[in-house]
Structures are given as C-alpha cells and as structure tokens.
Protein backbone atom coordinates (compact mmCIF):
# COMPACT_ATOMS: atom_id res chain seq x y z
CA UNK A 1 -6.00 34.93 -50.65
CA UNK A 2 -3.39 34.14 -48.35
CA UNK A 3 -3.19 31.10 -46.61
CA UNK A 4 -0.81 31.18 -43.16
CA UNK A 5 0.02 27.86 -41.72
CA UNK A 6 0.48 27.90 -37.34
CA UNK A 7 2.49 25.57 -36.49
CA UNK A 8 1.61 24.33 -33.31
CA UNK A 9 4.61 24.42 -30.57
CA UNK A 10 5.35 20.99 -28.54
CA UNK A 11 3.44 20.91 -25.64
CA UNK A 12 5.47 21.86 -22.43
CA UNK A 13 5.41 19.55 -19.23
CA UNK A 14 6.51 20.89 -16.01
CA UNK A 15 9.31 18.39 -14.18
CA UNK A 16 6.84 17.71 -11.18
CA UNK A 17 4.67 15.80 -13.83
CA UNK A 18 7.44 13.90 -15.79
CA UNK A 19 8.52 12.34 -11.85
CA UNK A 20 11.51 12.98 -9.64
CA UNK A 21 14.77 14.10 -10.79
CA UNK A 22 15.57 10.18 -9.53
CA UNK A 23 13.24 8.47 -11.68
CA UNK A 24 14.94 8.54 -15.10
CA UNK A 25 18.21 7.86 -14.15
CA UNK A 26 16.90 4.44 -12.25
CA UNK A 27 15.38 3.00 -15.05
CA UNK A 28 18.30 3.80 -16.90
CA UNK A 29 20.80 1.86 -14.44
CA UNK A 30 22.31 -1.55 -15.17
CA UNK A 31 21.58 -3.73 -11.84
CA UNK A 32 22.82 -7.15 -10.69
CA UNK A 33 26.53 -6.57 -12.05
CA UNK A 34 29.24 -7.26 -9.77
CA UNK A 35 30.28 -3.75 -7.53
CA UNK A 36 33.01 -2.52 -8.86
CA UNK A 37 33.69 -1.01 -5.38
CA UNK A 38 33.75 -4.11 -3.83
CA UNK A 39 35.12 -6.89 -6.67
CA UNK A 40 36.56 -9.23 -3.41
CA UNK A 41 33.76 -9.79 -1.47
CA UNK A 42 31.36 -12.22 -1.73
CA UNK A 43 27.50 -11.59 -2.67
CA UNK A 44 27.98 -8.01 -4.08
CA UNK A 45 25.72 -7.66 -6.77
CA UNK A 46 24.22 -4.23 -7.06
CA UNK A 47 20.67 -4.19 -6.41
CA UNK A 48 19.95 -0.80 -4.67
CA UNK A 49 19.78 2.58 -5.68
CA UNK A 50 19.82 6.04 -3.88
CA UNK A 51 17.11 8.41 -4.57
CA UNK A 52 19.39 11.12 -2.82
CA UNK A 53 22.29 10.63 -5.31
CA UNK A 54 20.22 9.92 -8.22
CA UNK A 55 22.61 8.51 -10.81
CA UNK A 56 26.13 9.90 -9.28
CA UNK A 57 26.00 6.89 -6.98
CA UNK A 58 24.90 3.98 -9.36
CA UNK A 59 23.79 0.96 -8.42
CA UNK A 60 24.80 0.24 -4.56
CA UNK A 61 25.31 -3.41 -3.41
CA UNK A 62 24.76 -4.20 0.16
CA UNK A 63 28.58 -3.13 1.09
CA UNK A 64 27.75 0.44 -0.03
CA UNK A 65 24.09 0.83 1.90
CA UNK A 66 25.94 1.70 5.19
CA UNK A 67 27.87 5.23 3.43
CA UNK A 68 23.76 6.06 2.43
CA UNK A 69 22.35 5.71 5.86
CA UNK A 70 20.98 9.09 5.95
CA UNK A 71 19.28 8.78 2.06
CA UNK A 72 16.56 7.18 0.57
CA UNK A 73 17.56 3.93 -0.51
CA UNK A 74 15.12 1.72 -2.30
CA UNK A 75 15.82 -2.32 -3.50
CA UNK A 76 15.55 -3.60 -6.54
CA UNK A 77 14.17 -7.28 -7.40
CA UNK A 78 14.20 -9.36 -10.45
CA UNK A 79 11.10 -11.02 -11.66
CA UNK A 80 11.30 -13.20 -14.97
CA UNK A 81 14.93 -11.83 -15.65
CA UNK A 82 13.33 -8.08 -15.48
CA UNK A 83 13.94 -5.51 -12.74
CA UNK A 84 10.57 -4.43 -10.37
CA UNK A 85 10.46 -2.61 -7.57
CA UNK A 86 7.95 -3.04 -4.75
CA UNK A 87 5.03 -0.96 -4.78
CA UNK A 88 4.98 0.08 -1.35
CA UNK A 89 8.86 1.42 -1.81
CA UNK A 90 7.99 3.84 -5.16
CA UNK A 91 4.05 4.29 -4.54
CA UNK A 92 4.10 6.95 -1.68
CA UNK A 93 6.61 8.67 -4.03
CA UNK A 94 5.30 8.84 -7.54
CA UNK A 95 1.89 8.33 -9.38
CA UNK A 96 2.00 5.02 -10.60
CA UNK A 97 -1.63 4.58 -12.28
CA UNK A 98 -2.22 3.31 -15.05
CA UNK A 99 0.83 0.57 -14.90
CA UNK A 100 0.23 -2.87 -14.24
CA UNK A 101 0.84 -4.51 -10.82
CA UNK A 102 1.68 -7.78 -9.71
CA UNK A 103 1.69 -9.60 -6.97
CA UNK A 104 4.92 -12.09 -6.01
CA UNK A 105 6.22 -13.35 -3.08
CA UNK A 106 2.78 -11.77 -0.86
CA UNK A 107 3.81 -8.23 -2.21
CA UNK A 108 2.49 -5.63 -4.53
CA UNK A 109 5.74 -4.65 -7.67
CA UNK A 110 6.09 -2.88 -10.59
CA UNK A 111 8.12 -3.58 -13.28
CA UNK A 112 10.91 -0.59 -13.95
CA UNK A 113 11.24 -1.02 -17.73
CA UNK A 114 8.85 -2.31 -20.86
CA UNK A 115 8.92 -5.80 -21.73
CA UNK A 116 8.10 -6.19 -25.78
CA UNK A 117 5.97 -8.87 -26.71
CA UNK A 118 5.54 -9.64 -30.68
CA UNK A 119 2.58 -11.60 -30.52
CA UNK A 120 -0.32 -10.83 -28.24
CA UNK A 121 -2.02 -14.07 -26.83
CA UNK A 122 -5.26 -15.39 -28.70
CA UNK A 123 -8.44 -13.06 -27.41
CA UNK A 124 -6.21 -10.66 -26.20
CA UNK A 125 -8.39 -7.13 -26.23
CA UNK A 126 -5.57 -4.54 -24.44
CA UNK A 127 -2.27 -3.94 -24.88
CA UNK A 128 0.38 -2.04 -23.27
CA UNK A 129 0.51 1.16 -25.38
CA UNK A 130 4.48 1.12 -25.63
CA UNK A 131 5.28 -2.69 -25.93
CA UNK A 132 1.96 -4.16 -26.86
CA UNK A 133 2.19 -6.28 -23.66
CA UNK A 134 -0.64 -7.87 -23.08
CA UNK A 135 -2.73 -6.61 -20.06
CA UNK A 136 -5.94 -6.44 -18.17
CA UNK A 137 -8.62 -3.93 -19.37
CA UNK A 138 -7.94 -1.59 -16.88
CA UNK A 139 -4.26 -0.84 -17.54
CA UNK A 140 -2.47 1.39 -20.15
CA UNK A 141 1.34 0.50 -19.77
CA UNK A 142 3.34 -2.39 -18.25
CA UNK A 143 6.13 -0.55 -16.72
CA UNK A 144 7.13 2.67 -15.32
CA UNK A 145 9.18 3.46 -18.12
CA UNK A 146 6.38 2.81 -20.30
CA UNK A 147 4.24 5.22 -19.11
CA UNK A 148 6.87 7.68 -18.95
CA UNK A 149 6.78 7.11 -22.67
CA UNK A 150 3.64 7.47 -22.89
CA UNK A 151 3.65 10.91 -21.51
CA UNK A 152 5.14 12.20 -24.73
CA UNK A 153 1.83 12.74 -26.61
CA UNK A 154 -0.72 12.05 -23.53
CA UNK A 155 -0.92 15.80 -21.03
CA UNK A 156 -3.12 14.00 -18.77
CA UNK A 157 -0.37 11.29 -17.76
CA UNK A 158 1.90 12.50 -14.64
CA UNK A 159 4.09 11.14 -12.27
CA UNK A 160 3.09 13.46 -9.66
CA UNK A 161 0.70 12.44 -6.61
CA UNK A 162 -2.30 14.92 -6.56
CA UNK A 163 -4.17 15.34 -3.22
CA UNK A 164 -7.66 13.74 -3.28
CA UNK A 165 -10.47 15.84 -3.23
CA UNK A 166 -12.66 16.18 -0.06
CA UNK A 167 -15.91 14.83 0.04
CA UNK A 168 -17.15 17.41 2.41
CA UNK A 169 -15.70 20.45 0.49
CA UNK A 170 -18.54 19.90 -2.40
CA UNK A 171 -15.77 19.67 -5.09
CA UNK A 172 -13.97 22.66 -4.55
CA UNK A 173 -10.22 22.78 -3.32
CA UNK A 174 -8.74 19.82 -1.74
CA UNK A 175 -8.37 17.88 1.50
CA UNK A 176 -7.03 14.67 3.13
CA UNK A 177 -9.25 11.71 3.40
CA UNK A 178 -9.49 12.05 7.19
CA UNK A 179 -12.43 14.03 8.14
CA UNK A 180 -13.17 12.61 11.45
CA UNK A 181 -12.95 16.45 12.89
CA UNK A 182 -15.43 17.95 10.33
CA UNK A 183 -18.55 19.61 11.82
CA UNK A 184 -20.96 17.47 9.69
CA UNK A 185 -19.44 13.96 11.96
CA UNK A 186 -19.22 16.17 14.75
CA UNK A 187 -23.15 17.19 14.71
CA UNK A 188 -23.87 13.39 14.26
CA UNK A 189 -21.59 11.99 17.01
CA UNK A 190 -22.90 14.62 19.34
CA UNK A 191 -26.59 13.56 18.55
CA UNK A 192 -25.14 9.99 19.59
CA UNK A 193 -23.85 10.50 22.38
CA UNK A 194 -26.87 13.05 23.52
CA UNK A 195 -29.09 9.94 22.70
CA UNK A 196 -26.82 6.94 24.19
CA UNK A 197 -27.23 9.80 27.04
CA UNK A 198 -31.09 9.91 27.50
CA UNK A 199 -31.25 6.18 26.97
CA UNK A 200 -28.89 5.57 30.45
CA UNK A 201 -30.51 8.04 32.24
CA UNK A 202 -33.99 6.57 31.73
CA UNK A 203 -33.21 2.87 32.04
CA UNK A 204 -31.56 3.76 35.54
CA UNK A 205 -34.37 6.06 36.32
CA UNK A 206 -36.75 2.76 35.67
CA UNK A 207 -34.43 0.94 37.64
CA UNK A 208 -35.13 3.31 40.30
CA UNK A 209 -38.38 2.89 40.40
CA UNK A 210 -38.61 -0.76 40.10
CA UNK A 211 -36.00 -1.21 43.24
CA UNK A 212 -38.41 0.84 44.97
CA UNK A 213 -41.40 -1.05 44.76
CA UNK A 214 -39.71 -4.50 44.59
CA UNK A 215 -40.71 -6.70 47.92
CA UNK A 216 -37.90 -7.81 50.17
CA UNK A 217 -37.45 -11.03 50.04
CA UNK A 218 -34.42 -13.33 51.63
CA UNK A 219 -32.38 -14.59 49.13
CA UNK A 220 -32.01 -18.18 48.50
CA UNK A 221 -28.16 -19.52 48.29
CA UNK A 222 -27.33 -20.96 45.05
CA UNK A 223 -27.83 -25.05 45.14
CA UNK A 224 -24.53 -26.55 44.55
CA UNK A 225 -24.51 -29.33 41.44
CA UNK A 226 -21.27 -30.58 41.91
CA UNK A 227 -20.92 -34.51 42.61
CA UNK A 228 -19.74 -35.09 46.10
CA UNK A 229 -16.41 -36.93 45.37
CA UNK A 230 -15.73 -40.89 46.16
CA UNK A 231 -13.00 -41.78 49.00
CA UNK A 232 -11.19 -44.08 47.64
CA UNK A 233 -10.19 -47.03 50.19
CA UNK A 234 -6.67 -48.13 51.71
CA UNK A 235 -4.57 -49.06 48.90
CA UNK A 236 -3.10 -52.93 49.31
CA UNK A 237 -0.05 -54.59 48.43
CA UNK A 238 -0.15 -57.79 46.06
CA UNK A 239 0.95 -60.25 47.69
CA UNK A 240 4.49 -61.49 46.83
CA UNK A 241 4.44 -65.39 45.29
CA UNK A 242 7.66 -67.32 45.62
C-alpha cells in the first residue's frame, strides 16, 4: 500500500483583505525625524503621511503638506513614545476590529505598530496575540500592524470594510443602514399620519359642535393685578450748615 502525502498550498489572500496599497508602507515609516527637505526651518519634524504617494513621499512635515493639497494626507501622533493615528482619520478607510482603541486628548486612536510586553500584569486573562500586550476581553491585537500579523494564519481577519447587512432584506444581499424609504416604514408612517388625520378632523368636528350650542355670553375683561405705583414727593435739598 501506497501512502501519498498532499501537501497543502498556503492559503491565498486577495490585496483588498490584507488593506490598502498605503497601509504597509506607513507602518513601516520612521516619523518625528527632522525633514530632510526642510533641515533650516524651525518645527519640521515629519509627522504626516500621504495615502496618495504611499511610501515615494515619506514622512511629510508641515512644510511639505501644501505640494499634497489635492491627496489624502493623514497625521500622525505619539502616545507613550509610540506612533497612533486617530480613529476617525484611518476608520472610514480600513477595518480596524479587533485592535484596541484608546481614548486621549477627547479622541478615539490606534496605535500603528505592536508594543511587546514581557510580563503580563497579575490576573491578566487576554493578550494581544502578536506582543502578548495585555488587553480587554474583547480585543485580539494592540496595533494595526499586529493584526496585520495576525492575518498570516487567521482567513477571517481583513482590512477591508464590508457593507452591513440590511435588516429588511431577511439576510440576503446587502444594504446601507438607512432604510427610512423602505415600504415596511412607509406603510407605518402612512397609518400615522392617516390616524394623526382622523384624530384633527374629529376634535375640530367636536369643536364645531360645541361652538354651536355654546350660549353667548359678554366677555368679562381680564382684572388687572398689578400694584398701582407710589408718587414719590418733591425731592428737597439738605440744608447747607456753615
């Protein structure tokens, strides 16, 4: 008997779920180094990046933004001597679930790159699955780059942002969140509106009915509670003393 071995081939990932053509060349970028454009001026540490370039343009300090008016051009912020990026810059752009956020200065960041940790804290139950970072049960990785590693051996990991399923499609296909227009909110705002309908015609058909048969009376003007107000008197010198 024979026995043939199959040798299973590496699983293949398309490049819409391993991110933007952007994504690994920014977490592979040095930032905060002097420009090396601009090594005169003052404050020109590099701390943006252009999505539109990806890594042909480097890190961009503040004198460079202008020449990338018409590109994407995100900022990058240090936390703890690490580089983040806010949340509301990179999540409308990639999936970032699963990664741990944090919130500094009143807004939402990620961090770009793992931070190793030897020793997890004392009752520590989950751990970033790259650098053993500690983290809340409800995470997987601490960075972006993390989960990126991660993606190696995980196929249910991507990068790319999925369109949420409809509620009113019964699971099949997908649709945007916003189905004010669909005919089931339709039927029941119509049915509102047909009832808010019958309700105003009836109270001002009562209305009617009762103005009809009300008695005419004279009204009686409103009695005034306001204080009549004092007259003072003559104001008088004081009288001078020598």
């Amino acid at each position: 008997m024979v026995m043939v071995s199959v040798q299973q081939s590496p699983m293949v990932r398309s490049e819409e779920d391993l991110g933007p053509p952007w994504l690994r060349p920014l977490l592979g970028t040095s930032f905060f180094v002097p420009c090396p454009a601009h090594p005169d001026l003052s404050k020109n540490e590099c701390n943006f990046f252009c999505l539109g370039c990806n890594h042909a343009a480097g890190a961009l300090c503040s004198y460079c933004v202008p020449a990338h008016r018409d590109h994407h051009v995100v900022q990058i912020r240090r936390s703890s001597y690490h580089n983040v990026i806010r949340v509301s810059e990179v999540g409308k752009l990639i999936d970032i679930a699963h990664v741990q956020t944090y919130v500094i200065n009143s807004a939402k960041i990620v961090f770009l790159n793992g931070r190793p940790q030897a020793r997890p804290g004392k009752g520590v139950t989950n751990t970033c699955e790259i650098c053993c970072r500690s983290l809340p049960d409800s995470f997987r990785f601490c960075s972006l780059g993390c989960k990126l590693g991660g993606m190696q051996w995980d196929p249910t990991l991507t990068f790319a942002i999925r369109p949420k399923r409809s509620q009113d499609s019964g699971g099949e296909g997908y649709g945007s969140e916003d189905d004010s227009f669909s005919p089931r909110k339709q039927l029941r705002r119509a049915g509102f509106e047909l009832g808010r309908f019958d309700r105003s015609v009836r109270w001002s058909d009562d209305e009617g009915s009762k103005s009809n048969t009300r008695p005419m009376t004279p009204t009686t003007p409103p009695i005034s509670r306001c204080r009549p107000s004092r007259r003072k008197g003559i104001p008088h010198r004081a009288p001078f003393y020598g």
